[in-house]
C-alpha atoms as a PDB file:
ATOM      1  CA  UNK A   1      91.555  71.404  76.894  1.00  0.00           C
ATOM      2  CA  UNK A   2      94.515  73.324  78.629  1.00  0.00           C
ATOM      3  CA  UNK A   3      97.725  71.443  79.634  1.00  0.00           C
ATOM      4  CA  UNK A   4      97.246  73.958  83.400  1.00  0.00           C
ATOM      5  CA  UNK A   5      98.566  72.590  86.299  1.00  0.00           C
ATOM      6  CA  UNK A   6      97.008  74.160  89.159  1.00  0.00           C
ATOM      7  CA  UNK A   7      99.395  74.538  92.530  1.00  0.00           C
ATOM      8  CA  UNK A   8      98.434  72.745  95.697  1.00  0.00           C
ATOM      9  CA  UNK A   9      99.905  75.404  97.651  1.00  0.00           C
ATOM     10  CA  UNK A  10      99.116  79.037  97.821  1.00  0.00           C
ATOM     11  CA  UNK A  11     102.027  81.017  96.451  1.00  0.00           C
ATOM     12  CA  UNK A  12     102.680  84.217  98.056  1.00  0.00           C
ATOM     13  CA  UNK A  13     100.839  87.419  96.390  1.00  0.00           C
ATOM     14  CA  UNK A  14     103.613  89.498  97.304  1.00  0.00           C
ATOM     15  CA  UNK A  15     105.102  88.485  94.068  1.00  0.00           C
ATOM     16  CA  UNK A  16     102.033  89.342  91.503  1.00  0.00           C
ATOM     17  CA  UNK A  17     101.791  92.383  93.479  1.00  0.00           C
ATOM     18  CA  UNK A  18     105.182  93.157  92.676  1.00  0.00           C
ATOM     19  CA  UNK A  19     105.786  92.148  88.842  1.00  0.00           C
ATOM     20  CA  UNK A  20     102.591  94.339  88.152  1.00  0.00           C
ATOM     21  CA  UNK A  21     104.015  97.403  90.087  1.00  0.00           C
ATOM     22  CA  UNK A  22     107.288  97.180  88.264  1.00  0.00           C
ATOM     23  CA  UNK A  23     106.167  96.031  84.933  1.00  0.00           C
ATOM     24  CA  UNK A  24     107.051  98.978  82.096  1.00  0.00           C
ATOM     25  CA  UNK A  25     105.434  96.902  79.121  1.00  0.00           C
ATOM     26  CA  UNK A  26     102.394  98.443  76.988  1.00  0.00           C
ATOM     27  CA  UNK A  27      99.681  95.610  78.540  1.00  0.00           C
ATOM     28  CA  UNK A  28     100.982  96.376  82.104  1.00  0.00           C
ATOM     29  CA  UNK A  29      98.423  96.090  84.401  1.00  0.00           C
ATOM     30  CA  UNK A  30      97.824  99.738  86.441  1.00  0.00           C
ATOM     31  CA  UNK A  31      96.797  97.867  89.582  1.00  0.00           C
ATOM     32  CA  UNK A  32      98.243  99.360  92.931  1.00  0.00           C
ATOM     33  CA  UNK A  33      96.511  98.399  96.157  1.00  0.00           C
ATOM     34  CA  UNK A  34      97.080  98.452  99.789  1.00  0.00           C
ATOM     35  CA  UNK A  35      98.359  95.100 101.048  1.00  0.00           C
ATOM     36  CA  UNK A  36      94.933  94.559 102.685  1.00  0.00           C
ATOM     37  CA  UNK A  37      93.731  95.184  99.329  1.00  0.00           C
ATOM     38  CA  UNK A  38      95.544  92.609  97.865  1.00  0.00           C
ATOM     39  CA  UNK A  39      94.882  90.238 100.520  1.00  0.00           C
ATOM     40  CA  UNK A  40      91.335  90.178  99.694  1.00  0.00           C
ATOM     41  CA  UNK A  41      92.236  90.176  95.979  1.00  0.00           C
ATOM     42  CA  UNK A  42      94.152  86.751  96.679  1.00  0.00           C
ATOM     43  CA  UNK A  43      91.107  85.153  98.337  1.00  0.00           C
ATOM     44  CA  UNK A  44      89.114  85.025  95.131  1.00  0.00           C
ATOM     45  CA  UNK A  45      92.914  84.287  92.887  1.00  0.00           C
ATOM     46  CA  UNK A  46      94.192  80.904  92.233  1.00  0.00           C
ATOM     47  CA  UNK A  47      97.725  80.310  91.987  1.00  0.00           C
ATOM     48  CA  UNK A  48      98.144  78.068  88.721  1.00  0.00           C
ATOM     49  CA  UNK A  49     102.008  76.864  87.643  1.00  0.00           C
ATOM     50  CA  UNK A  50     102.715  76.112  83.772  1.00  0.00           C
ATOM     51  CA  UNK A  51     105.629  74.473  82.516  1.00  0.00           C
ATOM     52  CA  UNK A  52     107.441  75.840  79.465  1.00  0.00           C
ATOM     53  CA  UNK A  53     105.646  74.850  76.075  1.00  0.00           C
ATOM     54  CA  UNK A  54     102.365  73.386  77.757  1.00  0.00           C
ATOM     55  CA  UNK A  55      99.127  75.523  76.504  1.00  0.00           C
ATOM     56  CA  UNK A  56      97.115  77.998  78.698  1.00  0.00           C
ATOM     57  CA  UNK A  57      94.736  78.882  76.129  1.00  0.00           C
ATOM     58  CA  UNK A  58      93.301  77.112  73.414  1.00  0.00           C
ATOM     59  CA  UNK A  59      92.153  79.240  70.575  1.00  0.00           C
ATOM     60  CA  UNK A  60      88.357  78.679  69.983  1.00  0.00           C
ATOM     61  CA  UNK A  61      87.795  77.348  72.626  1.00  0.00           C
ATOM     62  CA  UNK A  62      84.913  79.275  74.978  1.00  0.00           C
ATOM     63  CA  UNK A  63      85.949  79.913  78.369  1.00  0.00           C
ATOM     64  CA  UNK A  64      86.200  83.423  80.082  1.00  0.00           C
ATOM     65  CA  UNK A  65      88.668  82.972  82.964  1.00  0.00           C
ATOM     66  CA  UNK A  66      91.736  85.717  82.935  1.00  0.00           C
ATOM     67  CA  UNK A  67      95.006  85.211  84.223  1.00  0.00           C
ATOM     68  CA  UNK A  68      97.796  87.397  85.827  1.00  0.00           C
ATOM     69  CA  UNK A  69     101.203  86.599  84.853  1.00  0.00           C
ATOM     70  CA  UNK A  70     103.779  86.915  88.098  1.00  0.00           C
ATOM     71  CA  UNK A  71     106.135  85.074  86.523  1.00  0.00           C
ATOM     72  CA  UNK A  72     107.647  83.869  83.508  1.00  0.00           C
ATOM     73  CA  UNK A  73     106.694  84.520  79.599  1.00  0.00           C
ATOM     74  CA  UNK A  74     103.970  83.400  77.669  1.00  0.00           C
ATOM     75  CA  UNK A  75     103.415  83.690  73.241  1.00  0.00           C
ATOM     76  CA  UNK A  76     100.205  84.344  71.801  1.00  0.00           C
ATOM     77  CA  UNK A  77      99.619  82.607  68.466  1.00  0.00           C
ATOM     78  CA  UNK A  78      96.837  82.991  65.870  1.00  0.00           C
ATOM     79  CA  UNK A  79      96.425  80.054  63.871  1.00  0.00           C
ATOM     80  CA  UNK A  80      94.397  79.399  60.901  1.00  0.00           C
ATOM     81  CA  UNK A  81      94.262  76.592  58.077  1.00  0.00           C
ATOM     82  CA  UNK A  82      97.634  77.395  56.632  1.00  0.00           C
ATOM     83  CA  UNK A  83      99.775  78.820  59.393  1.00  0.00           C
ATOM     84  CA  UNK A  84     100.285  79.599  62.674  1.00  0.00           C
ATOM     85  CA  UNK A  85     101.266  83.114  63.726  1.00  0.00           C
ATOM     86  CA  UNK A  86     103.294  84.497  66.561  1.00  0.00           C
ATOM     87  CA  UNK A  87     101.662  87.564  67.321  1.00  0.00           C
ATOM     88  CA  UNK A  88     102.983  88.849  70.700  1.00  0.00           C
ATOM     89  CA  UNK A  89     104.999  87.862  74.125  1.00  0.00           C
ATOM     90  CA  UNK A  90     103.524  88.370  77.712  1.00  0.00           C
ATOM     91  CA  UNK A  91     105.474  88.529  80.224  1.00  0.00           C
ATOM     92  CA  UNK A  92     105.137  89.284  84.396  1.00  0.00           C
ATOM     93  CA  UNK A  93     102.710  92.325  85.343  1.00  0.00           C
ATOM     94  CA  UNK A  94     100.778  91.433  82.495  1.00  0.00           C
ATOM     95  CA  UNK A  95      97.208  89.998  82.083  1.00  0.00           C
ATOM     96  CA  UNK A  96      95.426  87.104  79.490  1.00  0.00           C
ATOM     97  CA  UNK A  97      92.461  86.335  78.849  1.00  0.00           C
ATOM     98  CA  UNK A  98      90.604  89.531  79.239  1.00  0.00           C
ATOM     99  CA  UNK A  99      89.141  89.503  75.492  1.00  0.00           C
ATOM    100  CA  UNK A 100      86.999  86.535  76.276  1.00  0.00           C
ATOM    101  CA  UNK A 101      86.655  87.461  79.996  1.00  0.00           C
ATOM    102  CA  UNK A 102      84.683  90.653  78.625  1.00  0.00           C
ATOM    103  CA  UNK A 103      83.249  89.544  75.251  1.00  0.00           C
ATOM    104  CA  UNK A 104      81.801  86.341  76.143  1.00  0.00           C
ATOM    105  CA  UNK A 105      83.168  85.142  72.824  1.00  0.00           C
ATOM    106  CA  UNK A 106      85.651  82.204  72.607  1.00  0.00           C
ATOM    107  CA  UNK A 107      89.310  82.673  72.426  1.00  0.00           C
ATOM    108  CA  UNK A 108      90.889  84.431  69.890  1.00  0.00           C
ATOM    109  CA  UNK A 109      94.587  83.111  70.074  1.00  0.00           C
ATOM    110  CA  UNK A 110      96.284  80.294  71.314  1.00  0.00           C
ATOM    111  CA  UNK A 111      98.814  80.825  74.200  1.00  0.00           C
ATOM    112  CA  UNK A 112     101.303  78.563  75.479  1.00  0.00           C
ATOM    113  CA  UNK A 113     104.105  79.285  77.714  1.00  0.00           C
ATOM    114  CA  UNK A 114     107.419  80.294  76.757  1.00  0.00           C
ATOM    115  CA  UNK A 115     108.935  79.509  79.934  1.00  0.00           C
ATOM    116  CA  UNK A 116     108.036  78.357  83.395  1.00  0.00           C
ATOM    117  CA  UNK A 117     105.539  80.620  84.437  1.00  0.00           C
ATOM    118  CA  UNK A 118     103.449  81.170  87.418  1.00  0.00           C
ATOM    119  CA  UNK A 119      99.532  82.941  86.872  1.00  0.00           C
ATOM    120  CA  UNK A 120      96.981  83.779  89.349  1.00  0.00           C
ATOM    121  CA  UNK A 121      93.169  82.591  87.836  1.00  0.00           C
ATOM    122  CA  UNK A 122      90.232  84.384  88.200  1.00  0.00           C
ATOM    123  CA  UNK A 123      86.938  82.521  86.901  1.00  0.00           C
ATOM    124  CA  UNK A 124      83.568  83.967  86.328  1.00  0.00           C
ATOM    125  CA  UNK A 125      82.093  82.786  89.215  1.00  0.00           C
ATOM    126  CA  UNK A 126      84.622  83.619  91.475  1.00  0.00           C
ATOM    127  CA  UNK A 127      84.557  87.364  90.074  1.00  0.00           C
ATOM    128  CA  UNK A 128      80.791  87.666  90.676  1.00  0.00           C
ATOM    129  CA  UNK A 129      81.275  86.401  94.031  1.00  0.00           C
ATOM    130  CA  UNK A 130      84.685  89.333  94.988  1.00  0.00           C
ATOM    131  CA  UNK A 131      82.288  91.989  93.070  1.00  0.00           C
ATOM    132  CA  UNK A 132      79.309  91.462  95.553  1.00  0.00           C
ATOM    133  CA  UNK A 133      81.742  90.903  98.323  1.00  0.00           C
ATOM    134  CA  UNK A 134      83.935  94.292  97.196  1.00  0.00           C
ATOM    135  CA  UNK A 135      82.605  96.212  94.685  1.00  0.00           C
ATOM    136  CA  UNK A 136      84.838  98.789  95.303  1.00  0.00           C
ATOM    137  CA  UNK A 137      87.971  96.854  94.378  1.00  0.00           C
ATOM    138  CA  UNK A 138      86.533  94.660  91.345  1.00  0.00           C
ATOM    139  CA  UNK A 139      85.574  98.125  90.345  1.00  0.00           C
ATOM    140  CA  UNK A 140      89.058  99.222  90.644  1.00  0.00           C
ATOM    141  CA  UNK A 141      90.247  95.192  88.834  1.00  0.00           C
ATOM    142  CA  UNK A 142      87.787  95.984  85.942  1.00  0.00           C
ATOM    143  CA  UNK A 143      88.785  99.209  85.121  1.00  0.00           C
ATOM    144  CA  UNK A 144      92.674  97.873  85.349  1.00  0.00           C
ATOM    145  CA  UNK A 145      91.905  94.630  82.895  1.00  0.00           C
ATOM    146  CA  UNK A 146      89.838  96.918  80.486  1.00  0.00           C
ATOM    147  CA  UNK A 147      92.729  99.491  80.062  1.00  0.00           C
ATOM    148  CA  UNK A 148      95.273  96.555  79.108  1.00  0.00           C
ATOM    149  CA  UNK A 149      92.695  95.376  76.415  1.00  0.00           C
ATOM    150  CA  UNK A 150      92.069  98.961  75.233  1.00  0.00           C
ATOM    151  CA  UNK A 151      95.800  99.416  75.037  1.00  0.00           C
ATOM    152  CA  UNK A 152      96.532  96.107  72.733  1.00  0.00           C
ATOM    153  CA  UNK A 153      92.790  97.356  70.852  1.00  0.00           C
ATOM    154  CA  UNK A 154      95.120 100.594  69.840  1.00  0.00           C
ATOM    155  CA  UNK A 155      98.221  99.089  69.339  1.00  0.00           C
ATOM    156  CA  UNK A 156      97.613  97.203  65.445  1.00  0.00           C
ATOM    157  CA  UNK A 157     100.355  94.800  65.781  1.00  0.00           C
ATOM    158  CA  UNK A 158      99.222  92.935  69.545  1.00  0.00           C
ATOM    159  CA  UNK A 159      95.163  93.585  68.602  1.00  0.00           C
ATOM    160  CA  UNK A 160      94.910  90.166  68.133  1.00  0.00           C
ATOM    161  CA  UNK A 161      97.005  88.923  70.840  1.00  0.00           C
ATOM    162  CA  UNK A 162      93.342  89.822  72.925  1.00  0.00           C
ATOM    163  CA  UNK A 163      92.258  86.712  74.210  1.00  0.00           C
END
């Protein structure tokens, strides 16, 4: 079980929207939309807070929801019988998650954040529901998650850091 601590008030998008425009890091997210784009976008988001060292994901565990880092930095570990491995840092602009989100398969890392971070969650369910709603844009979402996993699937070193 995660240590997340979901906010009880809606954070302003401006800010994801922002972090993932000016992010320059390999597993940027290429999402720009419209600010009625990212309005909708929001609607199906939730805002979640994590306090430095508290776990977002738990490796093994099977879950598929992704998060969108606006703020703060998170370290993906691999951990086995005999050690535990850091095997990349995430920071704002950045997605997690999108291994399982895809794969169906349980997580492949642990993650736990670095700092005090704030994530936007998108479930399953709540995916389905935008890409009935607005295929067009979960179109456009898809196609932005699967081009940060492709680019840590090329890169050797962050491969595992998929989750």
């Amino acid at each position: 079980m995660t240590d997340v601590v979901t906010a009880t008030t809606r954070p302003d998008i401006h800010a994801l929207a922002h972090a993932m425009r000016h992010c320059n890091a390999l597993d940027a997210v290429p999402l720009t939309l419209t600010e009625p784009q990212w309005q909708i976008v929001a609607s199906y988001l939730q805002p979640v807070s994590l306090q430095l060292g508290k776990v977002l994901i738990e490796q093994g565990v099977k879950d598929r929801t992704v998060y969108f880092v606006e703020s703060g930095t998170l370290t993906v570990h691999y951990e086995d019988s005999k050690e535990r491995i850091r095997i990349a840092v995430v920071g704002a602009g950045s997605v997690l998650g999108e291994g399982a989100f895809f794969s169906h398969l349980p997580r492949s890392a642990t993650v736990h954040a670095g700092s005090d971070c704030r994530l936007w969650c998108l479930t399953p369910l709540r995916f389905r529901e935008f890409s009935v709603r607005h295929p067009d844009l979960a179109l456009e979402l898809t196609v932005a998650m699967s081009a940060v996993l492709a680019r840590r699937m090329y890169n050797r070193p962050k491969r595992i850091a998929v989750t």
